[in-house]
C-alpha atoms as a PDB file:
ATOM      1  CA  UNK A   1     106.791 -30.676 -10.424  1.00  0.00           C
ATOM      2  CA  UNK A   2     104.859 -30.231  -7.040  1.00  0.00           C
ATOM      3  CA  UNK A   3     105.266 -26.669  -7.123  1.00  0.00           C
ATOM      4  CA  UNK A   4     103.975 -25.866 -10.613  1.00  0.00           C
ATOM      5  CA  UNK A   5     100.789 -27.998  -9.778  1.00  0.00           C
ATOM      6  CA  UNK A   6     100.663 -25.790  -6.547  1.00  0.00           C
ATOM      7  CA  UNK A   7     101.526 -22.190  -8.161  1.00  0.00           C
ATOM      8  CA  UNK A   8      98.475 -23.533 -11.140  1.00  0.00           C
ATOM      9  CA  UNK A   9      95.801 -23.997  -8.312  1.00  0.00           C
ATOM     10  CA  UNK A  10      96.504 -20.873  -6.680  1.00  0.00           C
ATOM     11  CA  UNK A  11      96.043 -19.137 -10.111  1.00  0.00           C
ATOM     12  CA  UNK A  12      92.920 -20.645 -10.546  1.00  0.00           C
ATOM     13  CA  UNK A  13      91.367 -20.113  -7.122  1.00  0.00           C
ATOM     14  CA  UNK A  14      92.183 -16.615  -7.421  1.00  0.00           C
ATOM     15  CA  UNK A  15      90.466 -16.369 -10.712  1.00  0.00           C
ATOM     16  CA  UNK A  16      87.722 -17.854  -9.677  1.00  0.00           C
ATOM     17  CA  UNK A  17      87.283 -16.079  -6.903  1.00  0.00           C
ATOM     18  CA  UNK A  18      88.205 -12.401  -8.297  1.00  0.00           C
ATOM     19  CA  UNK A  19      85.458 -13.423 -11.457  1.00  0.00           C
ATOM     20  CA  UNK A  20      82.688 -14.267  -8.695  1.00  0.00           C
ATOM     21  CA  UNK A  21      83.073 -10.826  -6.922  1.00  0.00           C
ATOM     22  CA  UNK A  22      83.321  -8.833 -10.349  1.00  0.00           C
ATOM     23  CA  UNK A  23      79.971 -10.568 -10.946  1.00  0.00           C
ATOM     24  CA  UNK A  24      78.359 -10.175  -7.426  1.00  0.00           C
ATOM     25  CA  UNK A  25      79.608  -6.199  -7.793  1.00  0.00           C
ATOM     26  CA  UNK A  26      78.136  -6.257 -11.508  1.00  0.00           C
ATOM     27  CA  UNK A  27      74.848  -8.226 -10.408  1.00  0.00           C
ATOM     28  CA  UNK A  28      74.439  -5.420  -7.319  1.00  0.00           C
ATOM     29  CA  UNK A  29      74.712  -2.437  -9.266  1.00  0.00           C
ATOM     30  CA  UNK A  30      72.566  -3.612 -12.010  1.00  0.00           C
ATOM     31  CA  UNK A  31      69.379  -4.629  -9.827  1.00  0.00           C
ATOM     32  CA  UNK A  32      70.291  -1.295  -7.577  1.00  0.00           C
ATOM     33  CA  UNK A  33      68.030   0.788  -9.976  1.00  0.00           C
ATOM     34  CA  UNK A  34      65.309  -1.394  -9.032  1.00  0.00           C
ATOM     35  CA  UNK A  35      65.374  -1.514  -5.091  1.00  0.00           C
ATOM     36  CA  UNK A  36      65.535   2.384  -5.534  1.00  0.00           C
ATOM     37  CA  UNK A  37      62.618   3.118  -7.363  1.00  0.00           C
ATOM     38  CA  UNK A  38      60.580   0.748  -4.619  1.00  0.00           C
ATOM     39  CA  UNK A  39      61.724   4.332  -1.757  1.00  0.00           C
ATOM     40  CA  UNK A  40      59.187   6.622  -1.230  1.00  0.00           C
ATOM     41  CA  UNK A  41      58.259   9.792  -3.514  1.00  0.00           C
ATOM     42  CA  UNK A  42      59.871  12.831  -2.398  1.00  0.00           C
ATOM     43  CA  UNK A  43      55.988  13.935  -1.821  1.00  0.00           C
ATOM     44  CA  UNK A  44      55.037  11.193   0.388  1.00  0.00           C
ATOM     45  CA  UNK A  45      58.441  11.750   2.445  1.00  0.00           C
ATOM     46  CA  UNK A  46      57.618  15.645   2.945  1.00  0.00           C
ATOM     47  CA  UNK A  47      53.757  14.447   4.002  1.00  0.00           C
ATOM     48  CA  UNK A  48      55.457  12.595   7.052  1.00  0.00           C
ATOM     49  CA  UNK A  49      54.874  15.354   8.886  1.00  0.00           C
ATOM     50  CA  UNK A  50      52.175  18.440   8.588  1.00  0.00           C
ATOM     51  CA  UNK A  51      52.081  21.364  10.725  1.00  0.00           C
ATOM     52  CA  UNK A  52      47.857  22.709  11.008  1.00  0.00           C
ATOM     53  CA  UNK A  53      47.189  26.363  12.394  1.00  0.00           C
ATOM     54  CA  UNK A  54      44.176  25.322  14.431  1.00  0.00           C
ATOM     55  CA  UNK A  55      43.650  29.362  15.109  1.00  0.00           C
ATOM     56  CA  UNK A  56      41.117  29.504  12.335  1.00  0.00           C
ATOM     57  CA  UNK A  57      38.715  26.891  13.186  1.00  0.00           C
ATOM     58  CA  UNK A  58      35.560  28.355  15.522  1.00  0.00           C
ATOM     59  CA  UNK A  59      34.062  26.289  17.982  1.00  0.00           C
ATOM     60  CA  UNK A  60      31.476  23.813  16.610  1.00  0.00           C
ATOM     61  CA  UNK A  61      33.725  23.629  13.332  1.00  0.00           C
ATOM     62  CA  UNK A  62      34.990  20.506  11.444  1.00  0.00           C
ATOM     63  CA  UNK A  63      37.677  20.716   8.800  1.00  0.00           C
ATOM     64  CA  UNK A  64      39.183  17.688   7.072  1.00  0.00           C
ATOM     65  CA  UNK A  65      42.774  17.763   6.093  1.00  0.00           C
ATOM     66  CA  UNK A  66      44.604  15.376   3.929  1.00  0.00           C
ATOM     67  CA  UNK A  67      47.854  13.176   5.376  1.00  0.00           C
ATOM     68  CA  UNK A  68      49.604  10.767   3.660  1.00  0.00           C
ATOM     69  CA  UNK A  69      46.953   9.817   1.188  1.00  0.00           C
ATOM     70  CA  UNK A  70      43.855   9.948   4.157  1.00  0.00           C
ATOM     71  CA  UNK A  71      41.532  12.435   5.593  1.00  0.00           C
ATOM     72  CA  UNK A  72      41.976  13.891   8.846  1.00  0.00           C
ATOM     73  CA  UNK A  73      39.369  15.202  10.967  1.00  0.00           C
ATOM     74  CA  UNK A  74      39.526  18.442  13.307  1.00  0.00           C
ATOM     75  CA  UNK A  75      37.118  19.273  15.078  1.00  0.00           C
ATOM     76  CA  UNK A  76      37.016  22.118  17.512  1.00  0.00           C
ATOM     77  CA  UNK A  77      34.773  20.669  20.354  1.00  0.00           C
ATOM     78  CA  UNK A  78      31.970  22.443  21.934  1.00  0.00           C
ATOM     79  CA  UNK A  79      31.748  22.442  26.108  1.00  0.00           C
ATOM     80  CA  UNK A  80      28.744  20.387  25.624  1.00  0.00           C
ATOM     81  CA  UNK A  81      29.874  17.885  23.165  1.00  0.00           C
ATOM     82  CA  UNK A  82      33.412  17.651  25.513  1.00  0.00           C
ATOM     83  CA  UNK A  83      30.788  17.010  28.474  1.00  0.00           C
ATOM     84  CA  UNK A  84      29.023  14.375  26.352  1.00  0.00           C
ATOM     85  CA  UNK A  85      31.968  12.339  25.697  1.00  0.00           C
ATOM     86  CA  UNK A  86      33.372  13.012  29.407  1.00  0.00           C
ATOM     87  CA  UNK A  87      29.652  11.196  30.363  1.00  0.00           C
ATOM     88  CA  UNK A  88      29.803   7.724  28.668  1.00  0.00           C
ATOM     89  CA  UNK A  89      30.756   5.303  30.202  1.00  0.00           C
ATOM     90  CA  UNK A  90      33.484   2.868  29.745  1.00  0.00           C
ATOM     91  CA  UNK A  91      31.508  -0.487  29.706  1.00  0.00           C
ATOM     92  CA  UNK A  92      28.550   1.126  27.117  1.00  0.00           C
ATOM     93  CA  UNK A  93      31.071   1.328  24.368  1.00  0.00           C
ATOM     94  CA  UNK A  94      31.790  -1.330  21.836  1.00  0.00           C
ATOM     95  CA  UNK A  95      35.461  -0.716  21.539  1.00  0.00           C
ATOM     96  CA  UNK A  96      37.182   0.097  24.964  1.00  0.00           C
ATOM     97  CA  UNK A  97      40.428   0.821  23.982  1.00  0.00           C
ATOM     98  CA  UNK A  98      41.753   4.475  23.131  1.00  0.00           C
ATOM     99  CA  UNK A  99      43.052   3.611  19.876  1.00  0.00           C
ATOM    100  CA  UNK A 100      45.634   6.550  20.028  1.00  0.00           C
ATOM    101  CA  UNK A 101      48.806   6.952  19.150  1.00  0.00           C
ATOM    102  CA  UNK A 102      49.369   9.408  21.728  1.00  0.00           C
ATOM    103  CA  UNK A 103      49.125   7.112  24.869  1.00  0.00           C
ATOM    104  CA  UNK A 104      49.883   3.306  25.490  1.00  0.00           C
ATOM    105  CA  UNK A 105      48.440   0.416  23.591  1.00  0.00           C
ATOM    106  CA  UNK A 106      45.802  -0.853  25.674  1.00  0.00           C
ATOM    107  CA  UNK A 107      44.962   2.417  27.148  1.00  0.00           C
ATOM    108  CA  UNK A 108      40.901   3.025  27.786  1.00  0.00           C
ATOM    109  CA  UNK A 109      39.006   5.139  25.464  1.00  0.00           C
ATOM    110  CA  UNK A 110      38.200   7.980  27.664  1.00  0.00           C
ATOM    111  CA  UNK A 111      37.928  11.325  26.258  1.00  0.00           C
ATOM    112  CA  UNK A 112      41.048  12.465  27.703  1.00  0.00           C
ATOM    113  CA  UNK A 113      42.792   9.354  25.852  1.00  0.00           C
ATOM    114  CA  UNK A 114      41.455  10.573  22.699  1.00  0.00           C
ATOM    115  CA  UNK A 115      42.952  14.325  23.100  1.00  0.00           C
ATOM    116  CA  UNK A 116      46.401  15.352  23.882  1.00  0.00           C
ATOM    117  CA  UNK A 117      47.869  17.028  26.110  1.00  0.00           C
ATOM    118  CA  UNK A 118      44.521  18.423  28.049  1.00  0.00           C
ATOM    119  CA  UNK A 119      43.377  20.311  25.499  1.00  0.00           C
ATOM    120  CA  UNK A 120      40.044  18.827  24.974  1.00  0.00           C
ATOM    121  CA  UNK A 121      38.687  21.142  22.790  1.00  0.00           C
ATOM    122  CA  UNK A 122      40.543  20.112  19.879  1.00  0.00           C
ATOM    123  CA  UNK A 123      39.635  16.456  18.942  1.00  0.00           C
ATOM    124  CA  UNK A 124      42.281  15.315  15.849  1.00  0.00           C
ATOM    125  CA  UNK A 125      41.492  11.913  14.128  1.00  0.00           C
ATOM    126  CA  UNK A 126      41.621   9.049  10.909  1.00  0.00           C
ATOM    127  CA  UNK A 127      38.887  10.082   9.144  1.00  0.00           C
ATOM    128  CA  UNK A 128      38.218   6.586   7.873  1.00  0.00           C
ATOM    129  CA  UNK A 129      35.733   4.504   9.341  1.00  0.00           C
ATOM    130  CA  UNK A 130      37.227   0.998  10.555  1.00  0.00           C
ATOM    131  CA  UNK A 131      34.658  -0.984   8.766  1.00  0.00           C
ATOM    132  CA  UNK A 132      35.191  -0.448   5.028  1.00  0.00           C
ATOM    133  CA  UNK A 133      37.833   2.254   5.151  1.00  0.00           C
ATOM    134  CA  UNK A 134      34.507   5.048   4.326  1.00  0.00           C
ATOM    135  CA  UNK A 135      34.594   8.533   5.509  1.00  0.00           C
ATOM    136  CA  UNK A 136      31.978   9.012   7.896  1.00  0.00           C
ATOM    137  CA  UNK A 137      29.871  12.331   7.856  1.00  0.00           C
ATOM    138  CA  UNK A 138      30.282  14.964  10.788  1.00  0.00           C
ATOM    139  CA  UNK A 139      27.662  16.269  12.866  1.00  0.00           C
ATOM    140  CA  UNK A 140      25.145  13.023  12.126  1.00  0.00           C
ATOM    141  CA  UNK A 141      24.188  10.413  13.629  1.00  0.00           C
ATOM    142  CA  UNK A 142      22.908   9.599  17.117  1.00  0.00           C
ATOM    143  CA  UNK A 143      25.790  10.212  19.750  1.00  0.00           C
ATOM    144  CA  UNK A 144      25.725  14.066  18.948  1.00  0.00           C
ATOM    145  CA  UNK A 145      24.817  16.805  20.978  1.00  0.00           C
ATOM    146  CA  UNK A 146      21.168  18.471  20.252  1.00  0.00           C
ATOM    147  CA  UNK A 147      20.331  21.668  20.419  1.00  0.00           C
ATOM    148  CA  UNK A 148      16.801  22.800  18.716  1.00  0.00           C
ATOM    149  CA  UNK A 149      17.351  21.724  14.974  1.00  0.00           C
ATOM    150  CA  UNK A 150      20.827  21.956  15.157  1.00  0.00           C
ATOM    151  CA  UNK A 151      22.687  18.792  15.934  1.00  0.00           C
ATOM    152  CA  UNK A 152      26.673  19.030  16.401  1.00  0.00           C
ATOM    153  CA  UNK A 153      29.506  16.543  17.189  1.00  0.00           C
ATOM    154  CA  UNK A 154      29.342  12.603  16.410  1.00  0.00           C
ATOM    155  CA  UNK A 155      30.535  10.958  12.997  1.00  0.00           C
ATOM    156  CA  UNK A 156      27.781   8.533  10.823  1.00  0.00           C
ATOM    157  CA  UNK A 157      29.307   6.236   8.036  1.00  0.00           C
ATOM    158  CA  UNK A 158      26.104   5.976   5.617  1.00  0.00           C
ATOM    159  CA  UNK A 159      27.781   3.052   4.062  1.00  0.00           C
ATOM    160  CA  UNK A 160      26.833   0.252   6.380  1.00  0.00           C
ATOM    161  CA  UNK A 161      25.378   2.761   9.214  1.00  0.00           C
ATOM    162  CA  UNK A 162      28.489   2.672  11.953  1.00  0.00           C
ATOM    163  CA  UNK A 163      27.988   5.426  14.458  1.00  0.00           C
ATOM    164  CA  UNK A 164      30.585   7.252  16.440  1.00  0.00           C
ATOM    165  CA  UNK A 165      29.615   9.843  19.289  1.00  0.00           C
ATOM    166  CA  UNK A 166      31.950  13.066  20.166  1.00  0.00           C
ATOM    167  CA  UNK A 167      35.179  11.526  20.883  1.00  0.00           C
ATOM    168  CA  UNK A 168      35.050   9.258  17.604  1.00  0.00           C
ATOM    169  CA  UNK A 169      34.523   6.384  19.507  1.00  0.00           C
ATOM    170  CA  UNK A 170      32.332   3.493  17.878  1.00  0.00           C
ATOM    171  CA  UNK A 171      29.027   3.069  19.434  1.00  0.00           C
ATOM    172  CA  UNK A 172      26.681   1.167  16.786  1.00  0.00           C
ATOM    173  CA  UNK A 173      27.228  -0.685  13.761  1.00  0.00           C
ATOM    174  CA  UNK A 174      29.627  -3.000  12.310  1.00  0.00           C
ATOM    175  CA  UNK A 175      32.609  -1.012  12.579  1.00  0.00           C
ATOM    176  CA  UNK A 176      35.263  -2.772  15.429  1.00  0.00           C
ATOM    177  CA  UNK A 177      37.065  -0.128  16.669  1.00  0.00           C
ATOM    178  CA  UNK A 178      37.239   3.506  17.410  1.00  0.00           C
ATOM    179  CA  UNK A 179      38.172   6.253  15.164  1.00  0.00           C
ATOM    180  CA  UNK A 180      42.274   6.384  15.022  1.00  0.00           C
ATOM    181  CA  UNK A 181      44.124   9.366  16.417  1.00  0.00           C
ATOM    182  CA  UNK A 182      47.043   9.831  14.779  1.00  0.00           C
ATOM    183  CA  UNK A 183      50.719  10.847  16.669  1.00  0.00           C
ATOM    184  CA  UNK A 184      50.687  14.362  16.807  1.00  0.00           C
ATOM    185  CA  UNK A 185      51.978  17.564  19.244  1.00  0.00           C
ATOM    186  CA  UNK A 186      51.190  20.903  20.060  1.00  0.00           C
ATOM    187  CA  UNK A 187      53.244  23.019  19.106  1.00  0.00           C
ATOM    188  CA  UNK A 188      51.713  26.154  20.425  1.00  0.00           C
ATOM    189  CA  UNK A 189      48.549  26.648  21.956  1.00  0.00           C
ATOM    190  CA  UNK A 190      47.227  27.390  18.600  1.00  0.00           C
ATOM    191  CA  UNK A 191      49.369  25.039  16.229  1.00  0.00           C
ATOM    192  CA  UNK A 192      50.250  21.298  15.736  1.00  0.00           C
ATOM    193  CA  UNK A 193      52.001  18.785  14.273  1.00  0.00           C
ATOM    194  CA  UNK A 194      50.390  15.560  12.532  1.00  0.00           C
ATOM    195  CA  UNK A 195      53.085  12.936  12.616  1.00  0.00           C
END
């Protein structure tokens, strides 16, 4: 009588457990649907990356692209707005750290920090302004370069007046930090990549 008691628990155990795994598998496949809508567009996944001719763009020139959902600056440096930025000083600016992803956290915000690879003429960056998330306005505000009526270089938010001078470094207003520069790698003297 022992053993019929013993063969009935078995039975049930195994029941038990094969109805709990047919109803984990069930409850997985059923909520699978919804984790997979929560992945990425297939448009977002092929803006991970960009490749940007900078060929095109003269010196003294601006252009703004768009990646992954923000504006990016490129701006095509003149000697005199590279020698501007080269001047400052570390301890006159509000935010002293790089803010790159191109170089270590922590890193100083010197011009060369803000530009990869030595190529200073070509200054890539967030064109969001780390106050309020505006776009600040190229070629305004006071930490460009001058020349007769012409002013070039430097970023001005005309939301809440932040300021950034010819590296896209913060010099007055409420914004914290420096302009962002993205990851990104030449890859030819005249192209990069963004990402």
């Amino acid at each position: 009588m022992s053993t019929a008691v013993h063969a009935d628990v078995n039975r049930r155990d195994f029941l038990f457990i094969a109805t709990g795994a047919v109803g984990a598998v069930g409850a997985a496949l059923t909520a699978w649907p919804f984790i997979s809508q929560m992945n990425p567009d297939a448009s977002v996944l092929a803006m991970a990356a960009i490749e940007v001719d900078l060929a095109p763009i003269a010196e003294g020139q601006e252009i703004t692209i768009k990646w992954r959902g923000n504006p990016v600056f490129i701006r095509h440096r003149t000697a005199k707005e590279i020698e501007l930025a080269k001047s400052v000083k570390l301890e006159d600016l509000k935010d002293p750290t790089a803010r790159s992803a191109n170089v270590k956290d922590g890193d100083p915000a010197t011009d060369e920090n803000r530009v990869v690879g030595g190529k200073e003429g070509f200054l890539v960056m967030m064109g969001v302004c780390t106050h309020l998330g505006c776009i600040p306005i190229g070629n305004e505000g006071d930490y460009g370069v001058v020349e007769g009526n012409v002013k070039s270089g430097g970023w001005y938010c005309p939301c809440h007046g932040s300021q950034y001078d010819t590296a896209g470094r913060i010099r007055k207003g409420p914004a914290p930090e420096n302009l962002f520069v993205p990851k990104y790698e030449y890859l030819s003297d005249t192209k990069i990549r963004i990402g």
